[in-house]
Protein backbone atom coordinates (compact mmCIF):
# COMPACT_ATOMS: atom_id res chain seq x y z
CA UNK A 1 110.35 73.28 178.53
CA UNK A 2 109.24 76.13 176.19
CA UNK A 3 106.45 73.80 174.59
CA UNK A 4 104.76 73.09 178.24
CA UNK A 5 105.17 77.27 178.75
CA UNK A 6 102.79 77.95 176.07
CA UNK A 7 100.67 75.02 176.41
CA UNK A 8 100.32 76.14 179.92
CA UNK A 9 100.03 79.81 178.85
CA UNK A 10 97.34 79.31 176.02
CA UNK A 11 95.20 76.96 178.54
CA UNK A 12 95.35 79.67 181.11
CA UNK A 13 94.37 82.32 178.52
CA UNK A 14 91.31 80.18 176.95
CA UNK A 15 89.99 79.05 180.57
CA UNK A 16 90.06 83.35 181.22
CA UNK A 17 88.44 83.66 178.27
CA UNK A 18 85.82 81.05 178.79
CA UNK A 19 86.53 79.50 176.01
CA UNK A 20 86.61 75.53 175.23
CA UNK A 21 88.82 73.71 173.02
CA UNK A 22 86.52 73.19 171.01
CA UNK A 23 85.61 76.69 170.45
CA UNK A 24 89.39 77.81 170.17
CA UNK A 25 89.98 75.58 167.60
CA UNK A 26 87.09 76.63 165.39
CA UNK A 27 87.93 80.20 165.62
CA UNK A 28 92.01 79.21 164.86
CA UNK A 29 90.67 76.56 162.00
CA UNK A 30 92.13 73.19 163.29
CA UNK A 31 90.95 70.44 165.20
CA UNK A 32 90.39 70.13 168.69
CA UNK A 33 92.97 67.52 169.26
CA UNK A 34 95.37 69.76 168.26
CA UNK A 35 94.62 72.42 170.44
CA UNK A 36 94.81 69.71 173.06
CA UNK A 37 98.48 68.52 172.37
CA UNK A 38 99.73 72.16 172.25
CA UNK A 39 98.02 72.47 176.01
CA UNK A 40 99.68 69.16 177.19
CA UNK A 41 102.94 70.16 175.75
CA UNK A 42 103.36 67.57 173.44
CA UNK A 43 103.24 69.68 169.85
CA UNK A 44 104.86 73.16 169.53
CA UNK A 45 103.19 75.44 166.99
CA UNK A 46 104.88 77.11 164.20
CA UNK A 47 105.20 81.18 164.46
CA UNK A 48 102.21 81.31 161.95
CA UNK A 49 99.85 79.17 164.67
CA UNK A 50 101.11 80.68 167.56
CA UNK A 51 99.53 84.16 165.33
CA UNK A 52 96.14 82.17 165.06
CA UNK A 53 96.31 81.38 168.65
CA UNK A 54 96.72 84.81 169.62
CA UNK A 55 93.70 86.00 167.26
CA UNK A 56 91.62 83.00 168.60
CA UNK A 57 91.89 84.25 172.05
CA UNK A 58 91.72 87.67 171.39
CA UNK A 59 95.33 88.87 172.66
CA UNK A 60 98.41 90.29 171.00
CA UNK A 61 101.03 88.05 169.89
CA UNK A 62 103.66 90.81 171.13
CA UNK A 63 101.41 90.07 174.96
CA UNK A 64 101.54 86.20 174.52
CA UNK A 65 105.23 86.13 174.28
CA UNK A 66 105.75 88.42 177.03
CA UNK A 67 103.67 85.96 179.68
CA UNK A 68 105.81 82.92 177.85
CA UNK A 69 108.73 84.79 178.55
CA UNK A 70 107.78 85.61 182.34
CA UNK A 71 107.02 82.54 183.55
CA UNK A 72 110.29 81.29 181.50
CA UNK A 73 112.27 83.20 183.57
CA UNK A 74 110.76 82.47 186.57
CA UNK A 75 111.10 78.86 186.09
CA UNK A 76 114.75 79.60 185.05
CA UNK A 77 115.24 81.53 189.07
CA UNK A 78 113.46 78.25 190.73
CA UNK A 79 116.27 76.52 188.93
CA UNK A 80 119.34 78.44 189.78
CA UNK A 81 117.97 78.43 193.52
């Protein structure tokens, strides 16, 4: 579930930052396709790419974790309902 959080959560961040995937992945040095399976939920990055992430889209890691933790938490009340 956590993967899908901040695949959702880094989409929603680079479509508000008008960025493509393209773009975020030159500015975080990887591919494309990678940027795409972290936004699909199928790879979970490492601490250290999460970090590029954040720098890539121009937020604080402390910030990313806190909207990954929100919507955590509010998946985690539509599931005790």
């Amino acid at each position: 579930m956590i993967k899908q959080i901040i695949g959702k959560t880094v989409k929603a961040i680079r479509i508000k930052q008008g960025l493509s995937q393209e773009d975020l992945a030159h500015e975080c040095g990887v591919d494309r396709s990678y940027i795409s399976m972290i936004e699909v939920g199928r790879n979970e990055p490492s601490v250290t790419k999460v970090f590029d992430l954040c720098k890539g889209l121009r937020i604080k890691p402390s910030d990313f974790f806190k909207l990954v933790e929100s919507e955590y938490e509010k998946i985690q009340e539509e599931n005790a309902e």
